[in-house]
C-alpha atoms as a PDB file:
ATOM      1  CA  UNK A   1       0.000   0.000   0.000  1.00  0.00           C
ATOM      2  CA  UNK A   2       1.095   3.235  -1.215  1.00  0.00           C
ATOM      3  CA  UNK A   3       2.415   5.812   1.901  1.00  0.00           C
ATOM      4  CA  UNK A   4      -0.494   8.650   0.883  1.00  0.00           C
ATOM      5  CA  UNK A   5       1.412  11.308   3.022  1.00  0.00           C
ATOM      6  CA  UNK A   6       4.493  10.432   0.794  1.00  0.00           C
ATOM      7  CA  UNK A   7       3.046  10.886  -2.335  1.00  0.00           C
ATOM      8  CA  UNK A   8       1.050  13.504  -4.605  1.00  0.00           C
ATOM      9  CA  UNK A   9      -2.290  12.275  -7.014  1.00  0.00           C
ATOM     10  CA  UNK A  10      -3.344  14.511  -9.958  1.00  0.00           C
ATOM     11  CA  UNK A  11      -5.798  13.335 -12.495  1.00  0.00           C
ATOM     12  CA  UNK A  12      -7.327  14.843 -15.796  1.00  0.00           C
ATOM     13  CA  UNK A  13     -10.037  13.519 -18.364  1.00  0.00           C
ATOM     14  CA  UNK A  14      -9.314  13.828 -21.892  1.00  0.00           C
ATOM     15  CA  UNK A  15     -11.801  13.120 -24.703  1.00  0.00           C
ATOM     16  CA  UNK A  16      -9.691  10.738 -26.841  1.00  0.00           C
ATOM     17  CA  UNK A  17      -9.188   6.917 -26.554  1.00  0.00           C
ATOM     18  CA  UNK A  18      -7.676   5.379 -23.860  1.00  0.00           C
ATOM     19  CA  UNK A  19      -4.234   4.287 -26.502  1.00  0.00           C
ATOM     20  CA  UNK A  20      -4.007   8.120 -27.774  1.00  0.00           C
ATOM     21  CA  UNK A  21      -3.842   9.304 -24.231  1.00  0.00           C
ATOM     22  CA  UNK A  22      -1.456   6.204 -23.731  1.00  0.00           C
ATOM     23  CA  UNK A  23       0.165   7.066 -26.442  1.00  0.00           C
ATOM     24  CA  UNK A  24       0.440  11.068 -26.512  1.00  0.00           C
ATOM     25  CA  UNK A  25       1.575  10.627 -22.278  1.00  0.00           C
ATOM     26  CA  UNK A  26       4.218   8.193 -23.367  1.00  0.00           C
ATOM     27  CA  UNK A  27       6.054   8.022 -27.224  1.00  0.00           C
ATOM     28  CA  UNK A  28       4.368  11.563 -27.918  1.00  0.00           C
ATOM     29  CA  UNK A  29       6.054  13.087 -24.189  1.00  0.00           C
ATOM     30  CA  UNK A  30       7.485  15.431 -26.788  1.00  0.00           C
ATOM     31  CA  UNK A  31       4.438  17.251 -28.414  1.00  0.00           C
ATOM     32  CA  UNK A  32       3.548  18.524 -24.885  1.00  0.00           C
ATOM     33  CA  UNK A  33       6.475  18.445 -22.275  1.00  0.00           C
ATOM     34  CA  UNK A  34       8.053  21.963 -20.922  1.00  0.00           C
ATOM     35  CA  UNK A  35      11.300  23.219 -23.183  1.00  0.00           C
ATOM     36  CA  UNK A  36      12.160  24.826 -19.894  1.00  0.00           C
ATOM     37  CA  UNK A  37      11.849  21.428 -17.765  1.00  0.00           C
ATOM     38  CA  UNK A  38      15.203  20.385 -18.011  1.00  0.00           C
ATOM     39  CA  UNK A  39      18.533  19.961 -16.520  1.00  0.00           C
ATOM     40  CA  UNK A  40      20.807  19.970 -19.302  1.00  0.00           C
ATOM     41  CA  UNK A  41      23.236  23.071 -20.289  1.00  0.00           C
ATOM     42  CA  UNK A  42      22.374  23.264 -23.796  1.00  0.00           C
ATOM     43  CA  UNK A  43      18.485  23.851 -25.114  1.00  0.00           C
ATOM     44  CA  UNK A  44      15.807  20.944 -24.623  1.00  0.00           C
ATOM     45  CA  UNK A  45      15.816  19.743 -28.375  1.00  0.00           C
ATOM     46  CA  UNK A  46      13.215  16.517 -27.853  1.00  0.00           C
ATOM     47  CA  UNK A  47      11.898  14.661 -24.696  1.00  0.00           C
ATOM     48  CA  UNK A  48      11.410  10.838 -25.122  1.00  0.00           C
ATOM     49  CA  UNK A  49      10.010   8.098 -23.100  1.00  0.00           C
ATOM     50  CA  UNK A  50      11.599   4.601 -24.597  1.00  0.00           C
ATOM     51  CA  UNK A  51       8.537   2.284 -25.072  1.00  0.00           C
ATOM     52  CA  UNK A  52      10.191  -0.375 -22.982  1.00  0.00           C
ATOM     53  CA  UNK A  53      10.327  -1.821 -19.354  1.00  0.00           C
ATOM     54  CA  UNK A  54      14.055  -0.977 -18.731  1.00  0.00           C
ATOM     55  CA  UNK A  55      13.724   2.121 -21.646  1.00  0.00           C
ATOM     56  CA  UNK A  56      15.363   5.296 -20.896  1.00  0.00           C
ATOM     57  CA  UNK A  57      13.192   8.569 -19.855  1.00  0.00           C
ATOM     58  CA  UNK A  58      15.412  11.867 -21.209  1.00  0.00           C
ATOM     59  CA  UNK A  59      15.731  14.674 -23.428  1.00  0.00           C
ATOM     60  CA  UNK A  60      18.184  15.254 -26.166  1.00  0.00           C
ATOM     61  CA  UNK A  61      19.421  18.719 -26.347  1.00  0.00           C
ATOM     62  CA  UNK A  62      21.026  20.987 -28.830  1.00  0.00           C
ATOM     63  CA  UNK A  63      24.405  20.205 -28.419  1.00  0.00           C
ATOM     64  CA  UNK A  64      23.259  15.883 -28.513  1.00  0.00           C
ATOM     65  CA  UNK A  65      23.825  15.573 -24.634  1.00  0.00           C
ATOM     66  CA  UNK A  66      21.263  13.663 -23.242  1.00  0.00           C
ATOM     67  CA  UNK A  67      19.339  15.054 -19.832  1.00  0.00           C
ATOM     68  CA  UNK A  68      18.401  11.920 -18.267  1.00  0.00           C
ATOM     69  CA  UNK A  69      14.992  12.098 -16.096  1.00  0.00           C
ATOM     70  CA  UNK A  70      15.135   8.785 -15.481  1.00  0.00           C
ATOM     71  CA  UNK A  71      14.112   5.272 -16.924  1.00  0.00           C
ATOM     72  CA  UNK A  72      10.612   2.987 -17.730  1.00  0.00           C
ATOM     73  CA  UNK A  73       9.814   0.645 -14.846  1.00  0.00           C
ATOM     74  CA  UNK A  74       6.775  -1.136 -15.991  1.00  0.00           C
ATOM     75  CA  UNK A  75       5.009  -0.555 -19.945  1.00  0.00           C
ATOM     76  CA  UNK A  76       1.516  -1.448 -19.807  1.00  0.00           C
ATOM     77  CA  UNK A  77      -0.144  -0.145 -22.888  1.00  0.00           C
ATOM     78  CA  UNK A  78      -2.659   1.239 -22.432  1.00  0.00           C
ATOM     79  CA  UNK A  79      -3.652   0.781 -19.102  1.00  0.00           C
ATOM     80  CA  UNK A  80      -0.582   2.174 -17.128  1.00  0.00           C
ATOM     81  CA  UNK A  81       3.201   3.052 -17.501  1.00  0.00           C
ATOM     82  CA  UNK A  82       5.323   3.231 -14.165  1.00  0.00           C
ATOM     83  CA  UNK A  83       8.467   5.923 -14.780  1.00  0.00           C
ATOM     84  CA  UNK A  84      11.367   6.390 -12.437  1.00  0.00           C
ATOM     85  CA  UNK A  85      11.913   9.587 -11.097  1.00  0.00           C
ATOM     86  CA  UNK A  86      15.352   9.865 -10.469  1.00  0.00           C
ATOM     87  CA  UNK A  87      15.799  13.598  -9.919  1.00  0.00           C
ATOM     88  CA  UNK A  88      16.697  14.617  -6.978  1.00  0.00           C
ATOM     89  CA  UNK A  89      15.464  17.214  -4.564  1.00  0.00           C
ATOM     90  CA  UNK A  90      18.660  19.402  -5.604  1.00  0.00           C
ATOM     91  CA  UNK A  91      17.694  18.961  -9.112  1.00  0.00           C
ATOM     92  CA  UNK A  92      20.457  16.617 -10.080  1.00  0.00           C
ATOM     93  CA  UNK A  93      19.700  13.222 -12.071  1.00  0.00           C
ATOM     94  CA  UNK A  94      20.952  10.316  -9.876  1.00  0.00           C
ATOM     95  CA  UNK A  95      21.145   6.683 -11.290  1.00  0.00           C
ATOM     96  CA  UNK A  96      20.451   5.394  -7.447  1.00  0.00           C
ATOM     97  CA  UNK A  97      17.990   7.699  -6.283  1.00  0.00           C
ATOM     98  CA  UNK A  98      14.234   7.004  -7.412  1.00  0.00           C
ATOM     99  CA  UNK A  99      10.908   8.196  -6.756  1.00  0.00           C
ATOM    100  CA  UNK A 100       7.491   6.173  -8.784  1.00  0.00           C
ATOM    101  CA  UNK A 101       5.428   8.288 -10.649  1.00  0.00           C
ATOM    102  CA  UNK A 102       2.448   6.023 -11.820  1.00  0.00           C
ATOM    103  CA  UNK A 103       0.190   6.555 -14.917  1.00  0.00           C
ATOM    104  CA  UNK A 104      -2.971   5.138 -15.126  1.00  0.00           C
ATOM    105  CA  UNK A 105      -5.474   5.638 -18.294  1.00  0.00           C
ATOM    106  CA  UNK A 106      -8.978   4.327 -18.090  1.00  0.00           C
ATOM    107  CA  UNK A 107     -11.280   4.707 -20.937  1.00  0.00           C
ATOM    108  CA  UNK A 108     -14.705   6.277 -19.103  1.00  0.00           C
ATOM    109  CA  UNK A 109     -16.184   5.897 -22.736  1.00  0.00           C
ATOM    110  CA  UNK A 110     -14.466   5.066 -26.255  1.00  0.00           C
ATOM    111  CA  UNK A 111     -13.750   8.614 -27.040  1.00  0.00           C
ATOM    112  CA  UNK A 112     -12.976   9.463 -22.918  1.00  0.00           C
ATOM    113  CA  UNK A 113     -10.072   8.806 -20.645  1.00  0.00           C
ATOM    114  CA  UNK A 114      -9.623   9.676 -16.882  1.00  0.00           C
ATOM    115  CA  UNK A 115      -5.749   9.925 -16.533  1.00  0.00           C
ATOM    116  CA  UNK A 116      -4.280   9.477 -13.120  1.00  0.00           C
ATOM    117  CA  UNK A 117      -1.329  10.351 -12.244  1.00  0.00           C
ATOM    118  CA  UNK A 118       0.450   9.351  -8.677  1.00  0.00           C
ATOM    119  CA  UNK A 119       4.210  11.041  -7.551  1.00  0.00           C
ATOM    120  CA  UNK A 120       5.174   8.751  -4.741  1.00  0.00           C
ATOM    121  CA  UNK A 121       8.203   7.591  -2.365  1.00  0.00           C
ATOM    122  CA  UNK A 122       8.442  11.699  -2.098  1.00  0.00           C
ATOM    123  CA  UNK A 123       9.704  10.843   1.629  1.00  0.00           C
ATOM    124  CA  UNK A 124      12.841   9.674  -0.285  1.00  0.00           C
ATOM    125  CA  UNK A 125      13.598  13.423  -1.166  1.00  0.00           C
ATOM    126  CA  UNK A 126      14.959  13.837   2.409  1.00  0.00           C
ATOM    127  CA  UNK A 127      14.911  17.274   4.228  1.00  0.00           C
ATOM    128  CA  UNK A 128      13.408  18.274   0.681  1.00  0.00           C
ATOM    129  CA  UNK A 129      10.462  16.548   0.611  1.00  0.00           C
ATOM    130  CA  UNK A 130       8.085  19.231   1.685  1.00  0.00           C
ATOM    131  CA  UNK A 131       9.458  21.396  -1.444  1.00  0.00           C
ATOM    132  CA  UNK A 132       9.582  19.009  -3.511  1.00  0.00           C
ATOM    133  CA  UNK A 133       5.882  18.201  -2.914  1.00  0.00           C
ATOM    134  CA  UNK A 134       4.605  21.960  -3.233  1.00  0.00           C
ATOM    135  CA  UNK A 135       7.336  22.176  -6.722  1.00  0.00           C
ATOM    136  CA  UNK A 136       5.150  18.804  -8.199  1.00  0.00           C
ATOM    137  CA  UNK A 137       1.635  19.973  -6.898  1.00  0.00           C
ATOM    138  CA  UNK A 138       1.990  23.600  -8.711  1.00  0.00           C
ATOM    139  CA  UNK A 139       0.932  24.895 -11.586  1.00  0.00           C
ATOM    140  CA  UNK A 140       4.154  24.369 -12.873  1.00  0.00           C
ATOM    141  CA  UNK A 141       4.851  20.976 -11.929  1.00  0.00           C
ATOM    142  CA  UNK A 142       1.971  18.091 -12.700  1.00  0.00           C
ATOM    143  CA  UNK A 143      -0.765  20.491 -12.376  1.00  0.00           C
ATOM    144  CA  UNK A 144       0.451  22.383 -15.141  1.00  0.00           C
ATOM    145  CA  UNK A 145       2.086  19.018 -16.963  1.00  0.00           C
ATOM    146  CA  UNK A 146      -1.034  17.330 -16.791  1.00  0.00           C
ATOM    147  CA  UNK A 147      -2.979  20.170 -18.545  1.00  0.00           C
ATOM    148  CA  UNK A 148      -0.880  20.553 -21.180  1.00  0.00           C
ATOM    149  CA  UNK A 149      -1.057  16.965 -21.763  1.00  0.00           C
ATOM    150  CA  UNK A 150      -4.151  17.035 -22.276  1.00  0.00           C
ATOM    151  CA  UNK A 151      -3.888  19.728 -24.741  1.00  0.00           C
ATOM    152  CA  UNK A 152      -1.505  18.273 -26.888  1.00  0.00           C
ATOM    153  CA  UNK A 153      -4.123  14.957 -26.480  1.00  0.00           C
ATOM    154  CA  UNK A 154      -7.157  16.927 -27.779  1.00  0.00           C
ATOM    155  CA  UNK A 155      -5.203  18.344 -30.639  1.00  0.00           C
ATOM    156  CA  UNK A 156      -5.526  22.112 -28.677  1.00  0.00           C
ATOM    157  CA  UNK A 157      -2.381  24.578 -28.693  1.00  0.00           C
ATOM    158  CA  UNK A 158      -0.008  23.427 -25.664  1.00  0.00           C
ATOM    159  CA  UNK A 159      -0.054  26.735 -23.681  1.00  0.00           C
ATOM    160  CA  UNK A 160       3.181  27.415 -21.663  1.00  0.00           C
ATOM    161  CA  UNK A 161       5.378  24.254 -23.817  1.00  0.00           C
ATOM    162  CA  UNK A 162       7.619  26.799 -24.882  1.00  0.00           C
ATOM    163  CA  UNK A 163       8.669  28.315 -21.622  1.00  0.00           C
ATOM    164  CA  UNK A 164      11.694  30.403 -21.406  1.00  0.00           C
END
């Protein structure tokens, strides 16, 4: 059973099918996720999810680094994917340190999917965790993701993608 105090739930309905919303949350990360939310020191160029237990969860930028978020823990299409956060609370990617963010997509009718998300094992963030929790419950953390998810979903401009 999930530790609710150590974790953060956001959910959004889109009206597509339950595989596009699979789809545009996972492979299509890049049609909707932030420019600006990204560690590397060159430009965010392209975010990707591989579509793979084990895959790789970065961005490529400019200059062909990659800005690794973390990695795919469990690929269910399209019921759920599991990614591992592994970013820490100083905002430094760490191959050992992981908090779950869980993805589920359930198909309320043919054309209509409730997307939940769930940030957990934020505990794990330390003397950061209270932060960390406000930083992924804002407007510009999954608040604000989830929304223009669902944008880039519905086929709608993705306000705020292009960040500075």
């Amino acid at each position: 059973m999930t530790n609710a105090l150590a974790s953060i739930t956001k959910s959004v309905v889109v009206n597509v099918s339950q595989e596009h919303a699979f789809e545009v949350f996972t492979t299509g990360i890049d049609s909707w996720w932030p420019r600006a939310h990204h560690l590397g020191a060159s430009p965010l160029k392209e975010s990707v999810i591989e579509p793979r237990e084990g895959g790789g969860w970065y961005g490529i930028c400019e200059d062909g680094s990659k800005d690794h978020a973390g990695r795919v823990i469990k690929w269910d299409p399209p019921n759920s994917v599991i990614l591992a956060w592994q970013i820490t609370g100083e905002w430094r990617y760490d191959p050992d340190f992981v908090t779950e963010v869980e993805v589920h997509f359930v198909a309320e009718t043919p054309d209509r999917t409730r997307v939940t998300l769930e940030h957990r094992n934020l505990d794990r963030f330390g003397a950061s965790e209270s932060q960390m929790r406000e930083t992924f419950s804002s407007d510009g953390g999954w608040t604000g993701l989830l929304q223009m998810f669902a944008a880039a979903a519905e086929g709608r401009p993705v306000i705020g993608r292009e960040l500075p």
